[in-house]
Protein backbone atom coordinates (compact mmCIF):
# COMPACT_ATOMS: atom_id res chain seq x y z
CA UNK A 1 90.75 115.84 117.58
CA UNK A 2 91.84 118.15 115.22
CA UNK A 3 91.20 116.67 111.07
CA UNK A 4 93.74 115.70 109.06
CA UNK A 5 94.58 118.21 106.58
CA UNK A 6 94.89 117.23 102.68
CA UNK A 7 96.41 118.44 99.33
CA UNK A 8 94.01 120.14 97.37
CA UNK A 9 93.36 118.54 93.70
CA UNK A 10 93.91 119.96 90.27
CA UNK A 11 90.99 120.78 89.77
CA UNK A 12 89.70 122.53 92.93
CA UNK A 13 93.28 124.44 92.15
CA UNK A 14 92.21 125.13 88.83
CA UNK A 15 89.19 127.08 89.79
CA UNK A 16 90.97 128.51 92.87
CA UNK A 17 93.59 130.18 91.01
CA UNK A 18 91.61 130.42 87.75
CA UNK A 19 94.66 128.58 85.76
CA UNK A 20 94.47 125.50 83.22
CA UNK A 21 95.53 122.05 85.35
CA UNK A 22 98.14 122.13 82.49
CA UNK A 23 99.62 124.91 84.05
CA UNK A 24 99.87 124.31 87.33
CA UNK A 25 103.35 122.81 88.88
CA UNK A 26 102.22 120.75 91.83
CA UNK A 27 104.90 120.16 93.89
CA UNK A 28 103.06 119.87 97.09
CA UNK A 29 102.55 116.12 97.54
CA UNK A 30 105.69 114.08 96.39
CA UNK A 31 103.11 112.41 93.57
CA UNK A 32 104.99 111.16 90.57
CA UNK A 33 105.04 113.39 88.02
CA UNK A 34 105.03 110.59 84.84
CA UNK A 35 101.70 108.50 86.45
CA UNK A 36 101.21 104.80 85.67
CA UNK A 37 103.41 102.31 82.94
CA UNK A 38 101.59 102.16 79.77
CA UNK A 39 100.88 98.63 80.95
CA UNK A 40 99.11 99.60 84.17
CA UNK A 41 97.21 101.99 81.90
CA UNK A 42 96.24 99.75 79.74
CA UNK A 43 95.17 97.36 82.57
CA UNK A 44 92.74 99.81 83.43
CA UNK A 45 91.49 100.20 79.62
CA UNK A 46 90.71 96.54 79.40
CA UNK A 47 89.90 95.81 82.80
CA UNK A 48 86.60 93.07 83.11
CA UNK A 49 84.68 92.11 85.94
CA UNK A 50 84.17 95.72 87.59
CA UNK A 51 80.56 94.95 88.33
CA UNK A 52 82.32 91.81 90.68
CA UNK A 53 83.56 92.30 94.32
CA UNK A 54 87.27 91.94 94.06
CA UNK A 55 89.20 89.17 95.64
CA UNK A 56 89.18 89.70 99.05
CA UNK A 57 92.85 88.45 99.52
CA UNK A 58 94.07 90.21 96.50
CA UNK A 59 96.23 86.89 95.48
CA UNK A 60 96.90 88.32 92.09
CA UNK A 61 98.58 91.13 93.56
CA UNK A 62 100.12 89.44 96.67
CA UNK A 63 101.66 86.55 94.05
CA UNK A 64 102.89 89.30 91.68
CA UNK A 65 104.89 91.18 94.39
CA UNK A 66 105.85 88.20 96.26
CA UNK A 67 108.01 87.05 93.00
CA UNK A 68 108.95 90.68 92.79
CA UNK A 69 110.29 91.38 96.36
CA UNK A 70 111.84 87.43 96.66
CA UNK A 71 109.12 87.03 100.04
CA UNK A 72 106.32 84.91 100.65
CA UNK A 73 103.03 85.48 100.27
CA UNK A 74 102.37 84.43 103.33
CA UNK A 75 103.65 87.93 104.58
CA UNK A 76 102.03 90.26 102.93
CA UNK A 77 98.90 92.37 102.86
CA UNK A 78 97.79 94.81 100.55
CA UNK A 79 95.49 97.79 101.52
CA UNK A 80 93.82 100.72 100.59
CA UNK A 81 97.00 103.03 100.27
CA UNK A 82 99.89 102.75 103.53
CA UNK A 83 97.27 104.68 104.69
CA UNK A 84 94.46 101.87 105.31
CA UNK A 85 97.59 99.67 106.58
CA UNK A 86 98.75 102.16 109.71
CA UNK A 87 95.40 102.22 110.36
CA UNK A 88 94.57 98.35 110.91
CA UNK A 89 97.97 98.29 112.61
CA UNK A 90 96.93 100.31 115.09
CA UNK A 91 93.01 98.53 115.41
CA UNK A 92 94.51 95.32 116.39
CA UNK A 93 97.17 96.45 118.85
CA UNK A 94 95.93 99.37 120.42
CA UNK A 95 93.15 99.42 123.21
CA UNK A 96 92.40 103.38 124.71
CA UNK A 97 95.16 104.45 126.69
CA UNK A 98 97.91 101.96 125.32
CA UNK A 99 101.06 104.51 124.05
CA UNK A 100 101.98 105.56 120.24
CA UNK A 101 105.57 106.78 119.96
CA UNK A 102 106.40 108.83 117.38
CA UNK A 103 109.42 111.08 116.24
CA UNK A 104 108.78 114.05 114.50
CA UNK A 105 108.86 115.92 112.52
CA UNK A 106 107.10 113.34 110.45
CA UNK A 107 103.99 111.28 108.35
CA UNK A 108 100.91 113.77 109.95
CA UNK A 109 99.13 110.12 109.84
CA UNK A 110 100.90 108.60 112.69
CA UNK A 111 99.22 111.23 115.35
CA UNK A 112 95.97 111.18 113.35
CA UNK A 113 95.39 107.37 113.70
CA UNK A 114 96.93 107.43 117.25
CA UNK A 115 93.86 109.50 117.75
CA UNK A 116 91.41 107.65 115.55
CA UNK A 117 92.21 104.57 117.54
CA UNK A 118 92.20 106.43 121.29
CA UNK A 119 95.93 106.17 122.00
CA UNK A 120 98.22 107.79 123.88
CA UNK A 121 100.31 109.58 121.96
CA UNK A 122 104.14 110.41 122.69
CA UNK A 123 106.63 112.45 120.98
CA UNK A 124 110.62 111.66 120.97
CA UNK A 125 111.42 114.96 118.79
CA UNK A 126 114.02 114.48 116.11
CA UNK A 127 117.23 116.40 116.40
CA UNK A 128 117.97 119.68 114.42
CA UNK A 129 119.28 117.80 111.51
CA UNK A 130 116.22 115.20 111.59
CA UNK A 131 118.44 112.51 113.02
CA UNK A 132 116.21 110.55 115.35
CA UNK A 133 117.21 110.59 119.36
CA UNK A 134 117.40 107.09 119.71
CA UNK A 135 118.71 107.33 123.21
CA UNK A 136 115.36 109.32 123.71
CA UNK A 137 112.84 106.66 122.27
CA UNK A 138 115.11 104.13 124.54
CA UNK A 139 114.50 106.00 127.39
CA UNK A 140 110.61 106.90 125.89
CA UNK A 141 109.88 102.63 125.59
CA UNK A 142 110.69 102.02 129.34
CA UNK A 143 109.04 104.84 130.94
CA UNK A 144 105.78 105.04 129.22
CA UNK A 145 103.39 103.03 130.70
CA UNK A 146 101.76 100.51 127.81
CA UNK A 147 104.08 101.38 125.46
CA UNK A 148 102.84 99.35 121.88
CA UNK A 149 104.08 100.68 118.59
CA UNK A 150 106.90 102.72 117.23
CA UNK A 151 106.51 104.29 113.82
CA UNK A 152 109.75 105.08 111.65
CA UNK A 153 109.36 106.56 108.37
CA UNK A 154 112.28 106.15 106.29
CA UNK A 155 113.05 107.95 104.03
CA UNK A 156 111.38 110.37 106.29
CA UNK A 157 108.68 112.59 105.25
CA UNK A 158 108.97 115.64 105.21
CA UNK A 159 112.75 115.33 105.39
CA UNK A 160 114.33 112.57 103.10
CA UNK A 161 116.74 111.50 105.55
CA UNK A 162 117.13 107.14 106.21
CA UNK A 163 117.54 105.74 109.24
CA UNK A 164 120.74 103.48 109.23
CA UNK A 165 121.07 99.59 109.92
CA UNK A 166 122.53 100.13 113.25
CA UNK A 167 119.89 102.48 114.82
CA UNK A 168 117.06 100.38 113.15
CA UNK A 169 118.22 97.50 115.14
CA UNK A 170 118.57 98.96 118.26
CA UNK A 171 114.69 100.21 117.82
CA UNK A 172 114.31 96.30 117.32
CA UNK A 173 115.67 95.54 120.65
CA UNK A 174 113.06 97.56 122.27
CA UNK A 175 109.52 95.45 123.64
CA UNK A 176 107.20 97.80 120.53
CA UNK A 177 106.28 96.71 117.28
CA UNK A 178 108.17 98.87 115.24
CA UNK A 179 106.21 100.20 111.92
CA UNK A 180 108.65 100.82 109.45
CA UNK A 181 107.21 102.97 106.63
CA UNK A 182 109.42 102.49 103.61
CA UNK A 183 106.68 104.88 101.38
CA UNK A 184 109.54 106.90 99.65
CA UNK A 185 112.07 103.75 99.89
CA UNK A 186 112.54 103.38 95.79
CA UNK A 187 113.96 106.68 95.45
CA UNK A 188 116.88 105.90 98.37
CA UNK A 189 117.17 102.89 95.94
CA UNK A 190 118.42 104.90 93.45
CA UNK A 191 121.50 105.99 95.55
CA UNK A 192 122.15 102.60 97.26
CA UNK A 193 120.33 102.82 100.34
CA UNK A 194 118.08 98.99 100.28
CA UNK A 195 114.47 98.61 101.42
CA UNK A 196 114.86 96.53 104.94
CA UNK A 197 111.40 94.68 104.13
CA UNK A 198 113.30 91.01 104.14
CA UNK A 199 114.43 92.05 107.97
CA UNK A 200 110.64 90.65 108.50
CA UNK A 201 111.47 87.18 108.25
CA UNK A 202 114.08 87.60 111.45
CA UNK A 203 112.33 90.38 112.99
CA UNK A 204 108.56 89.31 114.76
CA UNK A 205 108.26 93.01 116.06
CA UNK A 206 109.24 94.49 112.72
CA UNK A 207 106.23 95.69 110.26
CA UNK A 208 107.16 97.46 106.92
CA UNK A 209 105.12 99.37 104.69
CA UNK A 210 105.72 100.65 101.17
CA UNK A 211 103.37 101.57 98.24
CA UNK A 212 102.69 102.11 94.87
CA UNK A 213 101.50 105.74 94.97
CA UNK A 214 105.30 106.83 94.45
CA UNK A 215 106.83 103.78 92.90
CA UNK A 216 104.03 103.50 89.76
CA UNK A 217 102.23 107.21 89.42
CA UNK A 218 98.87 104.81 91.17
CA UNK A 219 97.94 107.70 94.29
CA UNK A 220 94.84 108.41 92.68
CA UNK A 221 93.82 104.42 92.90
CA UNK A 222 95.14 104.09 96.96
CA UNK A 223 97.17 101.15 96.68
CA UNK A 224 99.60 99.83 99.34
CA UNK A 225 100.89 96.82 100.62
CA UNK A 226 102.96 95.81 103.93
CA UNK A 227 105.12 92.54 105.30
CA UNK A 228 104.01 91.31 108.53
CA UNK A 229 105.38 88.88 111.10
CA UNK A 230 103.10 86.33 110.88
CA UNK A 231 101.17 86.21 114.77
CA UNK A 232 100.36 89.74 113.51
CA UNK A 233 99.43 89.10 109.86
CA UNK A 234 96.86 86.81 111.53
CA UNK A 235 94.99 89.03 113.58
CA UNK A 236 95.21 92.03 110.60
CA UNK A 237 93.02 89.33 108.07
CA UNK A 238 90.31 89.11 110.78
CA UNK A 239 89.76 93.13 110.90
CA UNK A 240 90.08 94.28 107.30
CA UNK A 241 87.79 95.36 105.40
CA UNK A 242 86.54 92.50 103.34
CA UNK A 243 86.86 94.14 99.52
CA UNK A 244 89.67 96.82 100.74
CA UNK A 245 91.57 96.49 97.45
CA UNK A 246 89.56 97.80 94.30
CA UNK A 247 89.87 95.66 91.00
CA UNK A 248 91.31 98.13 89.29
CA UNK A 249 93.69 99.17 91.69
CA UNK A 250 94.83 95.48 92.00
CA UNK A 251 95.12 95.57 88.23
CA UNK A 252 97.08 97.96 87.92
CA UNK A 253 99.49 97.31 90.28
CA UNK A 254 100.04 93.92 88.92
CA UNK A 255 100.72 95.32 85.47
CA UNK A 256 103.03 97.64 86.82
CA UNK A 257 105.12 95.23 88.53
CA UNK A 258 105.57 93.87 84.85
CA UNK A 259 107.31 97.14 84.02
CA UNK A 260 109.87 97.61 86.75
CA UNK A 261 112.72 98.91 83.94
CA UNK A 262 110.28 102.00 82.78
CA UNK A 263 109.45 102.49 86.66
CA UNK A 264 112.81 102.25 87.61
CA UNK A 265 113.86 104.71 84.48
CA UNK A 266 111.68 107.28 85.55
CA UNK A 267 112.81 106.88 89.17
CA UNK A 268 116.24 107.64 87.91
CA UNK A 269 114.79 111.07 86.39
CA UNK A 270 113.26 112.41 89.31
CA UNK A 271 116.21 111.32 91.25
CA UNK A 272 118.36 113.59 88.94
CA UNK A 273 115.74 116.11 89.44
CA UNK A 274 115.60 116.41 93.13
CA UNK A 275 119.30 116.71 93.10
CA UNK A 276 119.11 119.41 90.23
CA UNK A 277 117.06 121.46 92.03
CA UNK A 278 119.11 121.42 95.41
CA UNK A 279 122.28 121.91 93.35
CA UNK A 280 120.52 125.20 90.99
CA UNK A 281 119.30 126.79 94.05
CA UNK A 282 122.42 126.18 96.08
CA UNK A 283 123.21 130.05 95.56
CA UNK A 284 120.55 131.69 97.24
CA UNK A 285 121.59 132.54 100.77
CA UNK A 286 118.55 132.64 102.39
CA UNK A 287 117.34 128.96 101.53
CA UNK A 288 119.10 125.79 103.08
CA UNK A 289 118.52 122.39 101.68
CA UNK A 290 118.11 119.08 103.48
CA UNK A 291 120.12 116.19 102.20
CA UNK A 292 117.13 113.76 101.06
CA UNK A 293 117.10 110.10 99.66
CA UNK A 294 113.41 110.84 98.47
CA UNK A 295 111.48 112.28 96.06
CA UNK A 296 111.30 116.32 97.47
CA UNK A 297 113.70 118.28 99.45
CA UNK A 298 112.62 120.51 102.18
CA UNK A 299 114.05 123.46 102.10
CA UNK A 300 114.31 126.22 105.63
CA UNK A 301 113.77 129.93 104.93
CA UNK A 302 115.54 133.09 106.35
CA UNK A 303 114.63 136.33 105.99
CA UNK A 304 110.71 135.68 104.40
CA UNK A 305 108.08 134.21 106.20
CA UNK A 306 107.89 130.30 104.40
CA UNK A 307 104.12 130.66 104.54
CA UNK A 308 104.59 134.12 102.31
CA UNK A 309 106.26 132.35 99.93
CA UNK A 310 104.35 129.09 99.17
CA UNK A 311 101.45 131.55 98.56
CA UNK A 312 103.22 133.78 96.53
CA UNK A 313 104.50 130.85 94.61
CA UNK A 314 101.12 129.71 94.59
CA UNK A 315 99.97 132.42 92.63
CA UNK A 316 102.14 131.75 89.62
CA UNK A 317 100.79 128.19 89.54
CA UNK A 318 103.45 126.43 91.53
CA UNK A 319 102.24 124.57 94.70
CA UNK A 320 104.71 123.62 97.50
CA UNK A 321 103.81 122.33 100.74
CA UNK A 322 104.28 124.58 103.77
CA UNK A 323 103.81 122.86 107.73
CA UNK A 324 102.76 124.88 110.43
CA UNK A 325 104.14 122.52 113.08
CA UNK A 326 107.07 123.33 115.50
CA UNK A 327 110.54 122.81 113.69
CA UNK A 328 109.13 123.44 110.15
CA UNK A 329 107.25 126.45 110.33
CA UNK A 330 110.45 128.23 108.40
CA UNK A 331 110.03 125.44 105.82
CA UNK A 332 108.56 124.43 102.59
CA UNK A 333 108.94 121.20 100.82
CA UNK A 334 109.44 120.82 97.67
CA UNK A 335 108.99 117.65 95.21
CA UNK A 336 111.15 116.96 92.55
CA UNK A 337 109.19 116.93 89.32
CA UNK A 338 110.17 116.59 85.49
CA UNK A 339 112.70 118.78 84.06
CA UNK A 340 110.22 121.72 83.15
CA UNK A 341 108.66 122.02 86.62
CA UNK A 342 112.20 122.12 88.12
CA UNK A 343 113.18 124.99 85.53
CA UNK A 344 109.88 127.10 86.77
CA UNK A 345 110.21 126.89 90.38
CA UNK A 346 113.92 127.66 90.12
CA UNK A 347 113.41 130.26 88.30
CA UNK A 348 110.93 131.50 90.19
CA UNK A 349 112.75 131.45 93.77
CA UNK A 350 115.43 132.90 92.51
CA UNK A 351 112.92 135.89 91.29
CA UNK A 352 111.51 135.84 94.57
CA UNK A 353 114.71 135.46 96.89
């Protein structure tokens, strides 16, 4: 199996490129440009009891985002990142041979722990526009032999677009668990579009994901959390890893659910970012935007290789992310940022194109 491939860090950029981290604009990863509320921060400052395994159920957590999202506890689970989540997903459903579906392009972690857990794994490509082909995954579910999961991201990565309420229940209808990864869901907030995390309580093939990588500036710390019908919630707390969820990753994310007016300001700003940046680059020909709900834009090229010019942006300090997969090799994605990153990399495209 080929490895998954990650973002490189500040500071291996630093030395790559021989710049300051100050300096660089990394725009190459959706992170969240303002990092943690002062109170998560603080959290961290004061935090005791490092040299103690952490709860093993992370209650503190769980209880702080059960009054947050109006759910029981009883339905969720908290992991290392989505990441860690997908993954255990996967470990109790899947034995070798049973059938991933997947609809790209998407998350490059869906194929990746389809092949960590010996899966078949099948492709219902999305349409030109990224709309999924729902008559496709229809037709996928009843002619693939041992077909088990479905994973929708939404907003999709590396797209932005949402899936509506009326395709998400006909995926429903279908005999899968459908994973519904809601990563970049706080940012469709912003315009309207609601997290469908509550559907758990009617749906018993439904799974959603979300996490606080985006939401509270935590991605260095790997903190995520999922709802879970509960036949399936079961099986996930036998298979876990026992201390998945570091102390001060559950610490922080509690104190950052005490903060959800600064999160939700600077949620606002990015928004009003991503749509700056579509709107001041709206005059160059040769680059098309995607209409996203997220926190990036992707962005298709014409008439410069896309590879060409994440490197050549690259060398000025401002990281994109280019994919060499079919249907975005023409691409780059860019995330929104604060108002000074979005004046450098506009200026610097429209330099370049």
């Amino acid at each position: 199996m080929a490895p998954y491939v990650p973002i490189v860090p500040f500071e291996v950029l630093s030395a790559r490129f021989g710049l300051a981290p100050d300096d660089i604009v990394k725009l190459d990863a959706n992170e969240n440009p303002y990092g943690p509320p002062p109170a998560a921060i603080e959290a961290l400052r004061s935090a005791r009891y490092l040299h103690i395994y952490p709860d093993p159920e992370a209650n503190a957590l769980r209880d702080a985002l059960s009054a947050t999202l109006g759910l029981s506890k009883e339905l969720l689970l908290a992991g290392m990142g989505a990441d860690e989540l997908i993954d255990l997903v996967l470990r109790a459903l899947i034995e070798p041979g049973d059938a991933v579906l997947d609809c790209p392009p998407s998350f490059g972690m869906y194929p990746f722990s389809a092949a960590v857990n010996g899966a078949t794994y099948v492709t219902i490509p999305r349409d030109e526009a990224f709309a999924l082909d729902v008559d496709g995954i229809e037709q996928a579910v009843r002619s693939t032999p041992r077909a088990k999961v479905l994973f929708v991201c939404s907003p999709n990565n590396p797209d932005g677009s949402v899936v509506s309420d009326e395709v998400l229940l006909r995926l429903l209808a279908l005999p899968v668990v459908v994973v519904l990864d809601e990563a970049y869901v706080d940012f469709a907030e912003v315009d309207g579009v609601a997290s469908r995390m509550g559907w758990v309580r009617q749906h018993d093939n439904l799974v959603v994901l979300r996490t606080f990588s985006k939401l509270a500036g935590l991605a260095g710390l790997r903190i995520g959390y999922g709802a879970f019908p509960p036949w399936l919630l079961e099986q996930l707390w036998k298979i876990k890893q026992p201390y998945n969820v570091s102390v001060a990753a559950s610490a922080a994310a509690v104190a950052a659910l005490s903060e959800l007016d600064w999160m939700r300001d600077k949620l606002a700003a990015i928004v009003t970012e991503r749509k700056r940046m579509i709107s001041d680059l709206a005059d160059i020909a040769s680059l098309r935007a995607y209409p996203s709900y997220s926190n990036f834009v992707l962005f298709r090229l014409q008439g410069k290789p896309a590879k060409q010019l994440q490197q050549e942006l690259a060398e000025q300090g401002i990281m994109v992310r280019h994919f060499g997969k079919p249907g975005l090799s023409d691409c780059i994605r860019i995330s929104a940022g604060r108002p000074e990153q979005t004046d450098r990399v506009v200026a610097a495209l429209h330099a370049m194109l």
